[in-house]
PDB file of N, CA and C in Angstrom:
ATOM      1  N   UNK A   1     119.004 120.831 135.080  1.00  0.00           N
ATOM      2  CA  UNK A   1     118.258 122.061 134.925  1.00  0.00           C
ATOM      3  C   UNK A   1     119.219 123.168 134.501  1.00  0.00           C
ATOM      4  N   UNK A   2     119.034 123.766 133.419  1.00  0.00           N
ATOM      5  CA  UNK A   2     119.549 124.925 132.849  1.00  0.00           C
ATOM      6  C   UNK A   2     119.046 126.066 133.432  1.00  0.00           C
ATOM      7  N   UNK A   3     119.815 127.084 133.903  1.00  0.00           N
ATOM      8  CA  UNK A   3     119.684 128.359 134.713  1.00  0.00           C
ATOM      9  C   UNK A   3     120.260 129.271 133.604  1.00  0.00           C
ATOM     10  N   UNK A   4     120.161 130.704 134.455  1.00  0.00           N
ATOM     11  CA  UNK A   4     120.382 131.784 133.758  1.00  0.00           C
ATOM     12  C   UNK A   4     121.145 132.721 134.785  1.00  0.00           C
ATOM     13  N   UNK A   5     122.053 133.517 135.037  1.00  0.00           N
ATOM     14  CA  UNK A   5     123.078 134.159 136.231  1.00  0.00           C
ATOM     15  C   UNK A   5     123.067 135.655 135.455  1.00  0.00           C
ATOM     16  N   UNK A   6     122.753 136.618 136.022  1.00  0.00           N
ATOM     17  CA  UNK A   6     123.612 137.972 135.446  1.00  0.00           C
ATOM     18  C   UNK A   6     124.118 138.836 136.501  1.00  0.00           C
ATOM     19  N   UNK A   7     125.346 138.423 136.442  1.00  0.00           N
ATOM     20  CA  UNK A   7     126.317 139.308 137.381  1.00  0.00           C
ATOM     21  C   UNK A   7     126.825 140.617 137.091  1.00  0.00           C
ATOM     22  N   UNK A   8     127.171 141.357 138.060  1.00  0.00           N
ATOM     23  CA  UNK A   8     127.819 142.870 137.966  1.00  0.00           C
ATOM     24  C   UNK A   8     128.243 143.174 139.051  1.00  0.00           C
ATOM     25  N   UNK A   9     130.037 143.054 138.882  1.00  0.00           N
ATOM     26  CA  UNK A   9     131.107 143.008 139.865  1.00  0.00           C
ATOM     27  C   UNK A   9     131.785 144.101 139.947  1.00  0.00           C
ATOM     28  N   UNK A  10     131.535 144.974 141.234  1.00  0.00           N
ATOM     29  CA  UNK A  10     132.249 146.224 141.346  1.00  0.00           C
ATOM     30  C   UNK A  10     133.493 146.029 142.649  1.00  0.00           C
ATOM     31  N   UNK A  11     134.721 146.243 142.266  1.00  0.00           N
ATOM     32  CA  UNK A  11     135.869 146.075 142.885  1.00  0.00           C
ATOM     33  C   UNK A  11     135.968 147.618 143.455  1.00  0.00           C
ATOM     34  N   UNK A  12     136.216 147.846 144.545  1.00  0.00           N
ATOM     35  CA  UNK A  12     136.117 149.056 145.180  1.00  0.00           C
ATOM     36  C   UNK A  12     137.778 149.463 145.216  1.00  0.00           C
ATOM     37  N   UNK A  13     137.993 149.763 144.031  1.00  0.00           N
ATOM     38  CA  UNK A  13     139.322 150.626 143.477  1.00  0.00           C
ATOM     39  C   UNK A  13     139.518 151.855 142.616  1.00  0.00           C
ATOM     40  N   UNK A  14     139.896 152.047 142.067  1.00  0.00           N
ATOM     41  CA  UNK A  14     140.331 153.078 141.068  1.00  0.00           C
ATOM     42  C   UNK A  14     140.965 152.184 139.744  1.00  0.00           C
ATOM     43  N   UNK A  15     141.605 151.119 139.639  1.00  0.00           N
ATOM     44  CA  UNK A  15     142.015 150.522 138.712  1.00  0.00           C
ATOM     45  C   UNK A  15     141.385 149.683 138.972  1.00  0.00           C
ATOM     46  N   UNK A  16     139.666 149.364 138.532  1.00  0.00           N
ATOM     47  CA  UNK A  16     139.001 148.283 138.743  1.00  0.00           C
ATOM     48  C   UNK A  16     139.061 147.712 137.184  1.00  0.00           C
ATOM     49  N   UNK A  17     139.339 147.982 136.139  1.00  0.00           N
ATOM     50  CA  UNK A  17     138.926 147.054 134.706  1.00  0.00           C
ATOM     51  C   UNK A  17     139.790 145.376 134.532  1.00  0.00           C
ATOM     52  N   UNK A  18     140.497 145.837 135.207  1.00  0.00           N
ATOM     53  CA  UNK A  18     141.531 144.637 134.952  1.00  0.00           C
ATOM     54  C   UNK A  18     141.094 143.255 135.827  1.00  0.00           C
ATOM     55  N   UNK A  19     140.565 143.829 136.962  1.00  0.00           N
ATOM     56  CA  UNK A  19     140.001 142.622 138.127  1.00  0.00           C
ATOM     57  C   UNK A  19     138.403 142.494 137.403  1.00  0.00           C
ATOM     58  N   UNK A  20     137.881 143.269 137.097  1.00  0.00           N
ATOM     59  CA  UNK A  20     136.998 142.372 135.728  1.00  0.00           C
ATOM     60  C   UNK A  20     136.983 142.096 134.623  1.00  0.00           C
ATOM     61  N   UNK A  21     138.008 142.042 134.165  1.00  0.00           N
ATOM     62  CA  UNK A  21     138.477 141.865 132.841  1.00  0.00           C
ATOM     63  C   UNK A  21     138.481 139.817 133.278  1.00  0.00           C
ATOM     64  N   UNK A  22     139.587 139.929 134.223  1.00  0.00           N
ATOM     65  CA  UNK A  22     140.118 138.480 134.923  1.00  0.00           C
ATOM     66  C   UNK A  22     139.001 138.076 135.358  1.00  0.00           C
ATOM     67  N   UNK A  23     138.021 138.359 135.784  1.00  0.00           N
ATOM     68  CA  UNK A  23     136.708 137.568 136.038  1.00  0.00           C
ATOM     69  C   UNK A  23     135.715 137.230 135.171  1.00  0.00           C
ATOM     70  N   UNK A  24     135.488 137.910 134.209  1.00  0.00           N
ATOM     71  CA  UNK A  24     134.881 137.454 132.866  1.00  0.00           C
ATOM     72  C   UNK A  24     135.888 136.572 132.174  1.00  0.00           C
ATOM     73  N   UNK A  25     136.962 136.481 132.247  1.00  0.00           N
ATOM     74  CA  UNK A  25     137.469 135.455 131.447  1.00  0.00           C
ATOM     75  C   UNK A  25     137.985 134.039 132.288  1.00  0.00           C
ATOM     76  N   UNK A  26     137.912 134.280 133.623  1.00  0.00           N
ATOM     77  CA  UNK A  26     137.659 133.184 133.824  1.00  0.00           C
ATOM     78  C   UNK A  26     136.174 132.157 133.944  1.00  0.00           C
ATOM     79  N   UNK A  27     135.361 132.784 133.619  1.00  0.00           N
ATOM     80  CA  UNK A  27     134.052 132.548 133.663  1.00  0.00           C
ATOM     81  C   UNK A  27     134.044 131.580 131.995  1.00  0.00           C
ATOM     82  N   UNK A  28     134.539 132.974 131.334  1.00  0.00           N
ATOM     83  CA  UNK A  28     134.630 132.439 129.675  1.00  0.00           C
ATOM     84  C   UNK A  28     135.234 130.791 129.565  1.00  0.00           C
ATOM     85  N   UNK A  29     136.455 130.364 130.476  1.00  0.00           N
ATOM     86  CA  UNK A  29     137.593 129.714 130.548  1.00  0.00           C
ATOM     87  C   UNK A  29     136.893 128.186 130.696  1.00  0.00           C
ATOM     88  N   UNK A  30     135.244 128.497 131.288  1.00  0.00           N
ATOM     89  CA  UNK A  30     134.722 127.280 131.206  1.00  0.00           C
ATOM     90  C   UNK A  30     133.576 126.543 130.355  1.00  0.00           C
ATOM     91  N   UNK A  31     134.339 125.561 130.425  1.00  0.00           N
ATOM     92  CA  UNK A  31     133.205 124.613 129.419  1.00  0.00           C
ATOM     93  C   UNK A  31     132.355 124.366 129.646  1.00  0.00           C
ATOM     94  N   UNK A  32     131.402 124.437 128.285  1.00  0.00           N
ATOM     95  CA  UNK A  32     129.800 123.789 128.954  1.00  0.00           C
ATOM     96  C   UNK A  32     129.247 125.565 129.323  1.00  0.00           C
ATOM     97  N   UNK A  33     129.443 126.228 129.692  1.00  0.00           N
ATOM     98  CA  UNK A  33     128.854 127.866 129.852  1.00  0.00           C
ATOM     99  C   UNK A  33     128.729 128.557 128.503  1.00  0.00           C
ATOM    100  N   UNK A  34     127.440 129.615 128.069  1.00  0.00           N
ATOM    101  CA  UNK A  34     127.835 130.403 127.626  1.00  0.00           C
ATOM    102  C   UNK A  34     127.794 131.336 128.745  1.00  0.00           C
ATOM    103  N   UNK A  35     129.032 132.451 127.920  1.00  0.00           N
ATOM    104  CA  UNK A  35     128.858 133.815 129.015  1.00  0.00           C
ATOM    105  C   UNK A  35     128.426 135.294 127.897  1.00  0.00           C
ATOM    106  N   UNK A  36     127.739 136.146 128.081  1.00  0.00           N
ATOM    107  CA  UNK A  36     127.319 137.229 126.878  1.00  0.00           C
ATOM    108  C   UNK A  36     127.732 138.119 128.107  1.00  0.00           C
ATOM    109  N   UNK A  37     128.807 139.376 127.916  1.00  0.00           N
ATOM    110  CA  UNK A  37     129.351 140.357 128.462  1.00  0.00           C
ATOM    111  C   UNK A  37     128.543 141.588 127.666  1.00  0.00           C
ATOM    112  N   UNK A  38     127.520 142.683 128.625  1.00  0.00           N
ATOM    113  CA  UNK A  38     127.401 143.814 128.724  1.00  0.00           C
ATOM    114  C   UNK A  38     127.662 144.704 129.237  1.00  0.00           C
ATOM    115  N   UNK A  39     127.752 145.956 128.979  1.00  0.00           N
ATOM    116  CA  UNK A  39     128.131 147.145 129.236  1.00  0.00           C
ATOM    117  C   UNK A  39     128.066 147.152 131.021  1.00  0.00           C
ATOM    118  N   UNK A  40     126.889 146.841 131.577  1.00  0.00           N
ATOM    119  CA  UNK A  40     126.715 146.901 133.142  1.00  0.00           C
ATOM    120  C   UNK A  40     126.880 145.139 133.565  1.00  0.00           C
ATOM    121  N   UNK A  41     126.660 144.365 133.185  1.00  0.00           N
ATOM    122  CA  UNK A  41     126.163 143.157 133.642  1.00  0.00           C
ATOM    123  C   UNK A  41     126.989 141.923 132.538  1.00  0.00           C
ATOM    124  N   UNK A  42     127.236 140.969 132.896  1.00  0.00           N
ATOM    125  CA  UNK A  42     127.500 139.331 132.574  1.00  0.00           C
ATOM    126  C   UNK A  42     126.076 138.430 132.857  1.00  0.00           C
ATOM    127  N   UNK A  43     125.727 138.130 131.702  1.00  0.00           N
ATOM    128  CA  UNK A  43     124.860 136.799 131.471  1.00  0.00           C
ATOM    129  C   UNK A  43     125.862 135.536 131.647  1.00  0.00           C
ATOM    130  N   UNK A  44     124.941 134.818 132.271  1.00  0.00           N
ATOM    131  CA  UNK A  44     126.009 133.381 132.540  1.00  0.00           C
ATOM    132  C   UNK A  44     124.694 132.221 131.994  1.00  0.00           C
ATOM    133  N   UNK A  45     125.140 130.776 130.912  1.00  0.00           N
ATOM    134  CA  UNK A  45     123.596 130.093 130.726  1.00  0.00           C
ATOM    135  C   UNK A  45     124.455 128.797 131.042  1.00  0.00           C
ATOM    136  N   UNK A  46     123.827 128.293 131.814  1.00  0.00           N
ATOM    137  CA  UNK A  46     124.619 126.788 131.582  1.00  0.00           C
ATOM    138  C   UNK A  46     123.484 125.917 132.836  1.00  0.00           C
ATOM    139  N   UNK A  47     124.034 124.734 132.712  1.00  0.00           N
ATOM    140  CA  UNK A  47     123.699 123.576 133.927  1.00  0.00           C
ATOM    141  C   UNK A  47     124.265 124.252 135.428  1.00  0.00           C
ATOM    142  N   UNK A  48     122.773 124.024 136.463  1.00  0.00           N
ATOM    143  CA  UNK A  48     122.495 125.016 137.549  1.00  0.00           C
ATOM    144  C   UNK A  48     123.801 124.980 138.338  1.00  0.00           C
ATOM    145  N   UNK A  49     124.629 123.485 138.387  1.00  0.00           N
ATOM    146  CA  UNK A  49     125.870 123.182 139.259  1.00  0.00           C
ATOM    147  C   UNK A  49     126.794 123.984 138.517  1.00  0.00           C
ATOM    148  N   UNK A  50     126.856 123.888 137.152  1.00  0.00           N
ATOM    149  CA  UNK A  50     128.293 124.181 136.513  1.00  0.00           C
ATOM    150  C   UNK A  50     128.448 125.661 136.994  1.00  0.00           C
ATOM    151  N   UNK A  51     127.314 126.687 136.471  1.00  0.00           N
ATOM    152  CA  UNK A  51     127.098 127.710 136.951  1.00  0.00           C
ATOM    153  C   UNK A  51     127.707 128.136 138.191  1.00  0.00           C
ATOM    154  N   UNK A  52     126.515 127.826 139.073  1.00  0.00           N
ATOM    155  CA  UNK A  52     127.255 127.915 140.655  1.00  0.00           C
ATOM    156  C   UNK A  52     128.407 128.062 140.600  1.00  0.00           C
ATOM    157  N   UNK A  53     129.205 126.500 140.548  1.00  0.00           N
ATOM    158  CA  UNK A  53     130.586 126.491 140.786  1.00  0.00           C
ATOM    159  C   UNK A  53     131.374 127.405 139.890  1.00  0.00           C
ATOM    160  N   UNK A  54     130.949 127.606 138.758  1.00  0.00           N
ATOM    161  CA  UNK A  54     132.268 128.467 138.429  1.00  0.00           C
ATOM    162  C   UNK A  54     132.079 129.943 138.943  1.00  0.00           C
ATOM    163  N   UNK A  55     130.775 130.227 139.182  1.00  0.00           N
ATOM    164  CA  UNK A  55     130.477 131.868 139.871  1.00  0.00           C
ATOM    165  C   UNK A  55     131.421 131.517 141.537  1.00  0.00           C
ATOM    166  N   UNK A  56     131.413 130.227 142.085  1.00  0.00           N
ATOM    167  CA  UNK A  56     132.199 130.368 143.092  1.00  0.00           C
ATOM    168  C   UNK A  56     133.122 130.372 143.073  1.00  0.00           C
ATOM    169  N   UNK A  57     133.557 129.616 142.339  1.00  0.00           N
ATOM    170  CA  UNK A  57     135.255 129.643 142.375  1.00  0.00           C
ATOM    171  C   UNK A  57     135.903 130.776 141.657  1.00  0.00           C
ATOM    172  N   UNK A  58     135.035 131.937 140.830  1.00  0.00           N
ATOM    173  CA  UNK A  58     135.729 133.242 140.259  1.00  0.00           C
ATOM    174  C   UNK A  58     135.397 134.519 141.100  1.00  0.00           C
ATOM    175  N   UNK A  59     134.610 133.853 141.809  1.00  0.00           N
ATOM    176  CA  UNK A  59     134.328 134.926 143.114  1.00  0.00           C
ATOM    177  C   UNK A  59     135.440 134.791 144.257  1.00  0.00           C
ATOM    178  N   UNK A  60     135.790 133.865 144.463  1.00  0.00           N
ATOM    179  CA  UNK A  60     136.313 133.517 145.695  1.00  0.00           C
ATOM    180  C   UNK A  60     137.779 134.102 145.425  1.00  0.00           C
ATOM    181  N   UNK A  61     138.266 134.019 144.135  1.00  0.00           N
ATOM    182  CA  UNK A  61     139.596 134.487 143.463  1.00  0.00           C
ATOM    183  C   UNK A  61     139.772 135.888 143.549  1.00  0.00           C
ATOM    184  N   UNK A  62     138.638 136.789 143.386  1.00  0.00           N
ATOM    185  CA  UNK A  62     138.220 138.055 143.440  1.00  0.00           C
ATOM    186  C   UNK A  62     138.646 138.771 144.778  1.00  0.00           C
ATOM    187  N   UNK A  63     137.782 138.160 145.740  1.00  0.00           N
ATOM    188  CA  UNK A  63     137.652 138.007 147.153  1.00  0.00           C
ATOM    189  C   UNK A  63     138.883 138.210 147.899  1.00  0.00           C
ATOM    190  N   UNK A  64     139.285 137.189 147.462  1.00  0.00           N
ATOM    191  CA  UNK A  64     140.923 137.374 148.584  1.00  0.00           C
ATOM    192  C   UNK A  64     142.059 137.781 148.054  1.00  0.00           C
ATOM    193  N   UNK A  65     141.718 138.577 146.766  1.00  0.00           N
ATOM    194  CA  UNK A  65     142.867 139.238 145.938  1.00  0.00           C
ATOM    195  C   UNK A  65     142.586 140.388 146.394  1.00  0.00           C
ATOM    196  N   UNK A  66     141.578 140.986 146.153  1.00  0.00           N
ATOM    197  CA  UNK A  66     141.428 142.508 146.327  1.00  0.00           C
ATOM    198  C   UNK A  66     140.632 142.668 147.803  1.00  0.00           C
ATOM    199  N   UNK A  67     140.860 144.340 148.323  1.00  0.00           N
ATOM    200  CA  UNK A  67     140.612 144.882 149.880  1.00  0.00           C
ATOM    201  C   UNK A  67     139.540 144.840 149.735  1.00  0.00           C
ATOM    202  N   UNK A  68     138.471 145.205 148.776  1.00  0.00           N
ATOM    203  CA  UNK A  68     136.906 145.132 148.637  1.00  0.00           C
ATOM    204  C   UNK A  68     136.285 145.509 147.730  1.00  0.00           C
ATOM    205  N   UNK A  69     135.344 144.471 147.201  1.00  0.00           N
ATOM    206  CA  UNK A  69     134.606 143.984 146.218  1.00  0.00           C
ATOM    207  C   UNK A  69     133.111 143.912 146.175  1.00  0.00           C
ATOM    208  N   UNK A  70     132.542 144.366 145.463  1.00  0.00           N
ATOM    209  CA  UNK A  70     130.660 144.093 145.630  1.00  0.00           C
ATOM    210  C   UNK A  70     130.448 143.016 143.943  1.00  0.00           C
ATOM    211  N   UNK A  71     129.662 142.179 144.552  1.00  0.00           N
ATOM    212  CA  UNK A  71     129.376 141.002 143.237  1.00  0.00           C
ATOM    213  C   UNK A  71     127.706 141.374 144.224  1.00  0.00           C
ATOM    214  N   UNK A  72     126.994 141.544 142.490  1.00  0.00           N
ATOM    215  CA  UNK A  72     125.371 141.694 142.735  1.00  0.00           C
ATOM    216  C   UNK A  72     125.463 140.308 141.669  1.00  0.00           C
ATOM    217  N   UNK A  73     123.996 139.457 141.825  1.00  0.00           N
ATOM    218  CA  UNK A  73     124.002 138.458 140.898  1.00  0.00           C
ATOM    219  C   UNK A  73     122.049 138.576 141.201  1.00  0.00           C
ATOM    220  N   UNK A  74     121.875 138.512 140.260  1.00  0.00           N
ATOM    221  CA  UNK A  74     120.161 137.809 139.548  1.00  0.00           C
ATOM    222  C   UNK A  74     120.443 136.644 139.345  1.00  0.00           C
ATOM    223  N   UNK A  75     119.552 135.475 139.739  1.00  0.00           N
ATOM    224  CA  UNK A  75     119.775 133.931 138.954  1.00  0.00           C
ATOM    225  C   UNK A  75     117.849 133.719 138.608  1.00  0.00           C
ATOM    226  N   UNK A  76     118.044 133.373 137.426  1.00  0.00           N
ATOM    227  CA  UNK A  76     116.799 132.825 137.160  1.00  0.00           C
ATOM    228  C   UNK A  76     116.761 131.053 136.917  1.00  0.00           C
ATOM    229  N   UNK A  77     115.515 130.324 137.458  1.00  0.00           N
ATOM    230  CA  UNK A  77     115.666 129.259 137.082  1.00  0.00           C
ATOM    231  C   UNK A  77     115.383 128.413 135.826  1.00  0.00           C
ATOM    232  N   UNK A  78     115.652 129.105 134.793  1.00  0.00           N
ATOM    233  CA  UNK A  78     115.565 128.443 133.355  1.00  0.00           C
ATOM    234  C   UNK A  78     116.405 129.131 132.212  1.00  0.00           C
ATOM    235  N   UNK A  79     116.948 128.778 131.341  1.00  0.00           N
ATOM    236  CA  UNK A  79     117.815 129.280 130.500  1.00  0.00           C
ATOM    237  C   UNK A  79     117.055 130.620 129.637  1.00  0.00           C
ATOM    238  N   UNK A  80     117.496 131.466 129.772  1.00  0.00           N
ATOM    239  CA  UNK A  80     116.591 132.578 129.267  1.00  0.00           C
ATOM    240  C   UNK A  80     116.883 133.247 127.572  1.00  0.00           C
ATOM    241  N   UNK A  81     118.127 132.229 127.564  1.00  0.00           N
ATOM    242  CA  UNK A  81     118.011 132.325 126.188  1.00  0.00           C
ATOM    243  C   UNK A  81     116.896 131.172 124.812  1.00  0.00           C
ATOM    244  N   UNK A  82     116.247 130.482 125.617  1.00  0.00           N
ATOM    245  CA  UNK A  82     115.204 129.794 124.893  1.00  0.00           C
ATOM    246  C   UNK A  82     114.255 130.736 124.513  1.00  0.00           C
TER     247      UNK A  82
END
């Protein structure tokens, strides 16, 4: 099943571009995803696991790097670019 993710990750800093800069590209970094980067939000389209896991494992990197972080996510269950 193909899903749809749109995330928008606010790092509670003053030099926040760079800790999302590194999270959109590790998102990018995987295969099998597209990712479409907007102004407020990241579209994520891929297979429902691949998804997941890579939103976890670029979250979790986020997480215990920086003092505090807000990740909002929408998931829809079908690819919304059809």
């Amino acid at each position: 099943m193909n899903i749809t993710a749109e995330l928008s990750l606010y790092p509670l800093m003053d030099d926040y571009a760079p800790t999302i800069r590194s999270y959109i590209d590790a998102l990018n970094a995987v295969d099998g995803l597209e990712v479409r980067t907007h102004a407020l939000s990241t579209e994520i389209f891929g297979e429902f696991s691949l998804v997941m896991e890579a939103i976890q494992t670029a979250t979790e990197v986020v997480f215990k790097e920086e003092p505090a972080a807000v990740l909002v996510a929408k998931y829809l269950n079908r690819d919304r670019r059809d």
